[in-house]
N, C-alpha and C. Protein backbone atom coordinates (compact mmCIF):
# COMPACT_ATOMS: atom_id res chain seq x y z
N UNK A 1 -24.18 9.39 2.96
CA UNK A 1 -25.13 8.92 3.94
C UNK A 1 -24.96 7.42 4.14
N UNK A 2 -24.90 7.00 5.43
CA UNK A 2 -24.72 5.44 5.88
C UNK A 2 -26.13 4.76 5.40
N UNK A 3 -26.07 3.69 4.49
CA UNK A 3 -27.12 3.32 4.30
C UNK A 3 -27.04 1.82 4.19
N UNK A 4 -27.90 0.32 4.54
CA UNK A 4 -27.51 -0.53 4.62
C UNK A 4 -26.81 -1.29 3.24
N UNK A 5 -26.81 -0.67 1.86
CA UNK A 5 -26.34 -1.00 0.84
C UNK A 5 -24.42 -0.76 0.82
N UNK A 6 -24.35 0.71 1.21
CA UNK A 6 -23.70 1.23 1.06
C UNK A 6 -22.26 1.15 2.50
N UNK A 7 -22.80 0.67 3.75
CA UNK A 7 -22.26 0.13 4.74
C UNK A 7 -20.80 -0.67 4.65
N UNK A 8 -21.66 -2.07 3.80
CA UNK A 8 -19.96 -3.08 3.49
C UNK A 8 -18.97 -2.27 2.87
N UNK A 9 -19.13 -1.71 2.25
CA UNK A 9 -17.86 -1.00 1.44
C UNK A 9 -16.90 -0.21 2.26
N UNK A 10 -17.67 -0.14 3.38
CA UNK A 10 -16.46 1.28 4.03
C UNK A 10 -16.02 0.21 5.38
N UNK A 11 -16.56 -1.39 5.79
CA UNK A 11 -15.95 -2.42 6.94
C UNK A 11 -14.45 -2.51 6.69
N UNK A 12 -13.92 -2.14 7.75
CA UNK A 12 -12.31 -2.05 7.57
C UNK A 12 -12.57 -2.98 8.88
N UNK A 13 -13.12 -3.41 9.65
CA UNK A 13 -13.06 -4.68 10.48
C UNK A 13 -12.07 -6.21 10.48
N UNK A 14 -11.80 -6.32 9.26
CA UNK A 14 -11.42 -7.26 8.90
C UNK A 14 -9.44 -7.00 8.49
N UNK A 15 -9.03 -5.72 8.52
CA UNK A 15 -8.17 -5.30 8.38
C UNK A 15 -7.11 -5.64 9.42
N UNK A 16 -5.75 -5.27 9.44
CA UNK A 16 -4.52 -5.32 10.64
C UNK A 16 -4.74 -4.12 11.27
N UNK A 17 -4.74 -3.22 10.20
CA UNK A 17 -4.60 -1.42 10.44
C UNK A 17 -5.80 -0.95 9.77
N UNK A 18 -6.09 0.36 9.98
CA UNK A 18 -6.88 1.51 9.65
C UNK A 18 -6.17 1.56 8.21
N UNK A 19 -4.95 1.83 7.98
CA UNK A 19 -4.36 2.13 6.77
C UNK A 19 -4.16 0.49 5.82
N UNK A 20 -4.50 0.01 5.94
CA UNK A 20 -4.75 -1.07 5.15
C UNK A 20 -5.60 -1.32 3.80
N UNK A 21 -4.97 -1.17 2.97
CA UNK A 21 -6.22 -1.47 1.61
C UNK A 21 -7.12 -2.52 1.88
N UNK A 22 -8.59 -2.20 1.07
CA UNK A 22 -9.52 -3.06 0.80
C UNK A 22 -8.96 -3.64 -0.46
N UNK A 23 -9.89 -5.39 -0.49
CA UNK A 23 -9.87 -5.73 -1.94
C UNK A 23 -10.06 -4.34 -2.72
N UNK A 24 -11.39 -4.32 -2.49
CA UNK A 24 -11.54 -3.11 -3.91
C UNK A 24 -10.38 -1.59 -4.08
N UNK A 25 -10.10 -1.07 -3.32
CA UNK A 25 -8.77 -0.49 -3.46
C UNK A 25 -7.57 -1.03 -4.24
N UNK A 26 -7.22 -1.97 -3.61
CA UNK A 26 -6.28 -3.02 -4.24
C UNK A 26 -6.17 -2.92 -5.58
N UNK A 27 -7.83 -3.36 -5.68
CA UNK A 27 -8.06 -3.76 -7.29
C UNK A 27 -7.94 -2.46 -8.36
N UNK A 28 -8.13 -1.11 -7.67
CA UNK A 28 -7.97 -0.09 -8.27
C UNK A 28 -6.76 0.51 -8.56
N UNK A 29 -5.52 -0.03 -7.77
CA UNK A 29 -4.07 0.65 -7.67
C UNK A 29 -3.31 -0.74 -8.24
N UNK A 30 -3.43 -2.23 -8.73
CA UNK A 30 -2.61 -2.76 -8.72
C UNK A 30 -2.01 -2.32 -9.97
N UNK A 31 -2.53 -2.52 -11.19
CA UNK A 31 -2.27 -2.19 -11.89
C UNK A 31 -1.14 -0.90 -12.54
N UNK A 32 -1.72 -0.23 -11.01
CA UNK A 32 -0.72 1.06 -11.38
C UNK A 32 0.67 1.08 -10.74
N UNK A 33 1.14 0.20 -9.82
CA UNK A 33 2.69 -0.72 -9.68
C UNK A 33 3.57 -1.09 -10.89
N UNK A 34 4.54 -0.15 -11.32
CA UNK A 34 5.34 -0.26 -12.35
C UNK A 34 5.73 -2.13 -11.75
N UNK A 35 6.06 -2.75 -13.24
CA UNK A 35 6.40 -4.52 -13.08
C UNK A 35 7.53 -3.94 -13.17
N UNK A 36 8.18 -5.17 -12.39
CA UNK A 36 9.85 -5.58 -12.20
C UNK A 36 10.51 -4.81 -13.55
N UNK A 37 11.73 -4.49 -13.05
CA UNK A 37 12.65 -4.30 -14.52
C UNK A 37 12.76 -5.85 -15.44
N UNK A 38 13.05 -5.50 -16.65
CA UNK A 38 13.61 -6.87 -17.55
C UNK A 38 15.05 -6.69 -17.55
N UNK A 39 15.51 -8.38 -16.99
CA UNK A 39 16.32 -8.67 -16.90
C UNK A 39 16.88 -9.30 -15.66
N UNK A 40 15.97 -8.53 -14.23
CA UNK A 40 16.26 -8.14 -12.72
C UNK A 40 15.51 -9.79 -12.66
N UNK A 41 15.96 -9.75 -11.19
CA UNK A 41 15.02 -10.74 -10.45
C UNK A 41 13.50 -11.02 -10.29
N UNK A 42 13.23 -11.79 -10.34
CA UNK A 42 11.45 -11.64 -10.24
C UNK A 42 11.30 -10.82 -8.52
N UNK A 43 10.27 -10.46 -8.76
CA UNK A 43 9.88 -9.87 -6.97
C UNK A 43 9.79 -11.25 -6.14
N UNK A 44 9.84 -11.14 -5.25
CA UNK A 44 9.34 -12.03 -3.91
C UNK A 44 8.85 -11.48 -3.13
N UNK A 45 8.82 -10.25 -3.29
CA UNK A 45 8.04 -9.41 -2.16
C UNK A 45 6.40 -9.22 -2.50
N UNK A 46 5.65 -9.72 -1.85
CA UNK A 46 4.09 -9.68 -1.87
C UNK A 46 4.08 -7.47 -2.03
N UNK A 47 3.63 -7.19 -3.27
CA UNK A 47 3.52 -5.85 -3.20
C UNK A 47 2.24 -5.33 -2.70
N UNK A 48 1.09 -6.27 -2.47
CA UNK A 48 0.69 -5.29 -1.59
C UNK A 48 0.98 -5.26 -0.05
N UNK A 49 1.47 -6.26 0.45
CA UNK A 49 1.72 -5.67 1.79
C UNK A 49 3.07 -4.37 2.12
N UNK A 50 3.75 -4.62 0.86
CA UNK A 50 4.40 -3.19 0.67
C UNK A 50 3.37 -1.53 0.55
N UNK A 51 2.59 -1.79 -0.15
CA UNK A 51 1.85 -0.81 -0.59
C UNK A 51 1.01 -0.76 1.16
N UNK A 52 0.60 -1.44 1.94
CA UNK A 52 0.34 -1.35 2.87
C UNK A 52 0.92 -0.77 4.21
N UNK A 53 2.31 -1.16 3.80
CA UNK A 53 3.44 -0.29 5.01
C UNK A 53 3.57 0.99 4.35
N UNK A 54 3.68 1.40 3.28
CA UNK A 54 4.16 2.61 2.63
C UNK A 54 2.74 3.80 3.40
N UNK A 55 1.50 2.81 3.53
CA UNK A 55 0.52 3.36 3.77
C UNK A 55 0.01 3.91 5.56
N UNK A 56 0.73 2.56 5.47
CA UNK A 56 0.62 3.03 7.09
C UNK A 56 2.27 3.82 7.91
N UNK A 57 3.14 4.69 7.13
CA UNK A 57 3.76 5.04 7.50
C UNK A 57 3.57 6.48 7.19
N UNK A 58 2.61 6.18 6.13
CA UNK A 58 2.09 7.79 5.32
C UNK A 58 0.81 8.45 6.57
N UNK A 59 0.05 7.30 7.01
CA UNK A 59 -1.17 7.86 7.90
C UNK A 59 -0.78 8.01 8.97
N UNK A 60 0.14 7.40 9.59
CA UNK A 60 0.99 7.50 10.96
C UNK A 60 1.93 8.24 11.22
N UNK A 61 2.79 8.33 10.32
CA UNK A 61 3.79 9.61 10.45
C UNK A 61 4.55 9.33 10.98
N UNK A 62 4.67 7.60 11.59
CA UNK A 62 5.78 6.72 12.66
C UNK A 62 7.15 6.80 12.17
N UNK A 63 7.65 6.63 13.12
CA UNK A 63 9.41 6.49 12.67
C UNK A 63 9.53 4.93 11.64
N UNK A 64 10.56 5.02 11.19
CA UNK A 64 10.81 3.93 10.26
C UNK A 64 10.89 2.69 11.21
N UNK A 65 11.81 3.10 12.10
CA UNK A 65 11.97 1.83 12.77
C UNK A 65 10.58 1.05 13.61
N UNK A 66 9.73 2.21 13.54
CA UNK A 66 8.41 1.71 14.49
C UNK A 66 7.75 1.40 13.56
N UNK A 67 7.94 0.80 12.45
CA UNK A 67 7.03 0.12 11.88
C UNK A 67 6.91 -1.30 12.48
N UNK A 68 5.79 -1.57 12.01
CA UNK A 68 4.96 -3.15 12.98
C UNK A 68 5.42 -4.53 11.77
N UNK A 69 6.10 -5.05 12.94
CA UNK A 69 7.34 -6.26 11.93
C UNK A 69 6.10 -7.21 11.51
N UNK A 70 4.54 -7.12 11.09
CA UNK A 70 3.79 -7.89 9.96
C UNK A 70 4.11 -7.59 8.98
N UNK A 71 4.51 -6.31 9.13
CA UNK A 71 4.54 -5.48 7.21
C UNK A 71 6.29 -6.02 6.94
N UNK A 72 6.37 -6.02 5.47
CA UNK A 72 7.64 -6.22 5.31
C UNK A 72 9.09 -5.06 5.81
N UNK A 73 10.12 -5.76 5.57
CA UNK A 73 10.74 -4.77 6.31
C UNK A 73 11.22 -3.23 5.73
N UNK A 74 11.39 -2.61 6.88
CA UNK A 74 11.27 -1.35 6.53
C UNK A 74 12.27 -0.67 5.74
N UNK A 75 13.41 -1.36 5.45
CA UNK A 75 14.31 -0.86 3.78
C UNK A 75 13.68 -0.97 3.17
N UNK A 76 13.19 -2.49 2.91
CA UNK A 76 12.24 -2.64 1.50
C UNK A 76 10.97 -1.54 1.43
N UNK A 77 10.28 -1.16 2.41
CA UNK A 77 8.99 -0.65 2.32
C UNK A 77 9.66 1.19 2.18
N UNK A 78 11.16 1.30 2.28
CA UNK A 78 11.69 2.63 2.64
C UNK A 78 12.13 2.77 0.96
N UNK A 79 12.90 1.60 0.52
CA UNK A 79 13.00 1.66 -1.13
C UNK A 79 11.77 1.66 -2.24
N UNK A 80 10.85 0.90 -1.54
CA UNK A 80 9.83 1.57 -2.50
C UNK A 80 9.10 2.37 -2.72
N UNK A 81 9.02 3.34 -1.33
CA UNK A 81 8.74 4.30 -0.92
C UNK A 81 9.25 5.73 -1.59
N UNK A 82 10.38 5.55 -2.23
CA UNK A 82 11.49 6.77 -2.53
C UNK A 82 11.23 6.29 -3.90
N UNK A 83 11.25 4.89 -4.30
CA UNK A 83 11.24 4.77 -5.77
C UNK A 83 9.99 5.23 -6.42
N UNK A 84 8.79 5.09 -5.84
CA UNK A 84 7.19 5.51 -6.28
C UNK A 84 7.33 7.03 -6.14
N UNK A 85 7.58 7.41 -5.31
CA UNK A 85 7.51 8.99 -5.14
C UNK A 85 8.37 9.63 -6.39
N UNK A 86 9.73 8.92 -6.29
CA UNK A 86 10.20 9.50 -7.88
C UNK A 86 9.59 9.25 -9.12
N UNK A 87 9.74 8.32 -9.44
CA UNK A 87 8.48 7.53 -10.83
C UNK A 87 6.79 8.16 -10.65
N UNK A 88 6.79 8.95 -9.42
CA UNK A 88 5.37 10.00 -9.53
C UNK A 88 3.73 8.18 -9.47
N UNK A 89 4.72 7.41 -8.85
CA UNK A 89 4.16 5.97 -8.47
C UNK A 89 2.61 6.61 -7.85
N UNK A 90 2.91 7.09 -6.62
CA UNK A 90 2.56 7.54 -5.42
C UNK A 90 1.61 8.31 -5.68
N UNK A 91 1.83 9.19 -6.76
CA UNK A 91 0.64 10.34 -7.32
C UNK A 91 -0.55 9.93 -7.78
N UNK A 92 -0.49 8.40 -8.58
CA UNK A 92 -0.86 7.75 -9.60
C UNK A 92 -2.10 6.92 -8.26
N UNK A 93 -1.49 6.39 -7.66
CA UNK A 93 -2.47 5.74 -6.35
C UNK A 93 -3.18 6.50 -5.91
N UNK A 94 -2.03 8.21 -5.13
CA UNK A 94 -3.65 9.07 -4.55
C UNK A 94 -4.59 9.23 -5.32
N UNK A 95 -4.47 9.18 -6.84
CA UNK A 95 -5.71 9.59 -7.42
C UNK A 95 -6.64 8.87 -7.48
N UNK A 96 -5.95 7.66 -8.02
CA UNK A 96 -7.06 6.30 -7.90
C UNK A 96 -7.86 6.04 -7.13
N UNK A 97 -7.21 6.17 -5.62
CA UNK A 97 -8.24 6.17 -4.53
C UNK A 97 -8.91 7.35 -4.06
């Protein structure tokens, strides 16, 4: 039930996309992002706006190439995409949220 307590939590107003995590989402799945290998490069890639394309390619169903050039690019968001789904990454988030 919409209630004025309960309202802010569901403002996606402030978002790019519909498929866009909230802070509080965020805060529930970061953790569950396997860290870099040891040894490898540090990331440079901001992972949640990865976790954000992965998301909005999952709710959209868009071609790869029609992804929207804010999100990072779409190898990177296509490699982590295949890597979470194997490592059962992906499973670990739907539940969370």
């Amino acid at each position: 039930m919409w209630t004025p307590e309960n309202r802010p939590r569901y403002d996606r107003s402030k978002l790019r996309y519909p498929s866009d995590l909230t802070d509080e989402e965020w805060s529930l799945i970061a953790p569950l992002i396997p860290p870099a290998k040891p040894g490898g490069n540090r990331r440079t890639i901001d992972e949640r706006a990865v976790v954000n394309g992965v998301m909005y390619v999952l709710s959209t169903g868009c071609q790869w190439a029609a992804l929207p050039k804010d999100l990072p690019p779409r190898s990177t968001v296509n490699d982590y995409l295949r890597r979470w789904d194997e490592d059962r990454t992906l499973d670990r988030i739907h539940h969370a949220l």
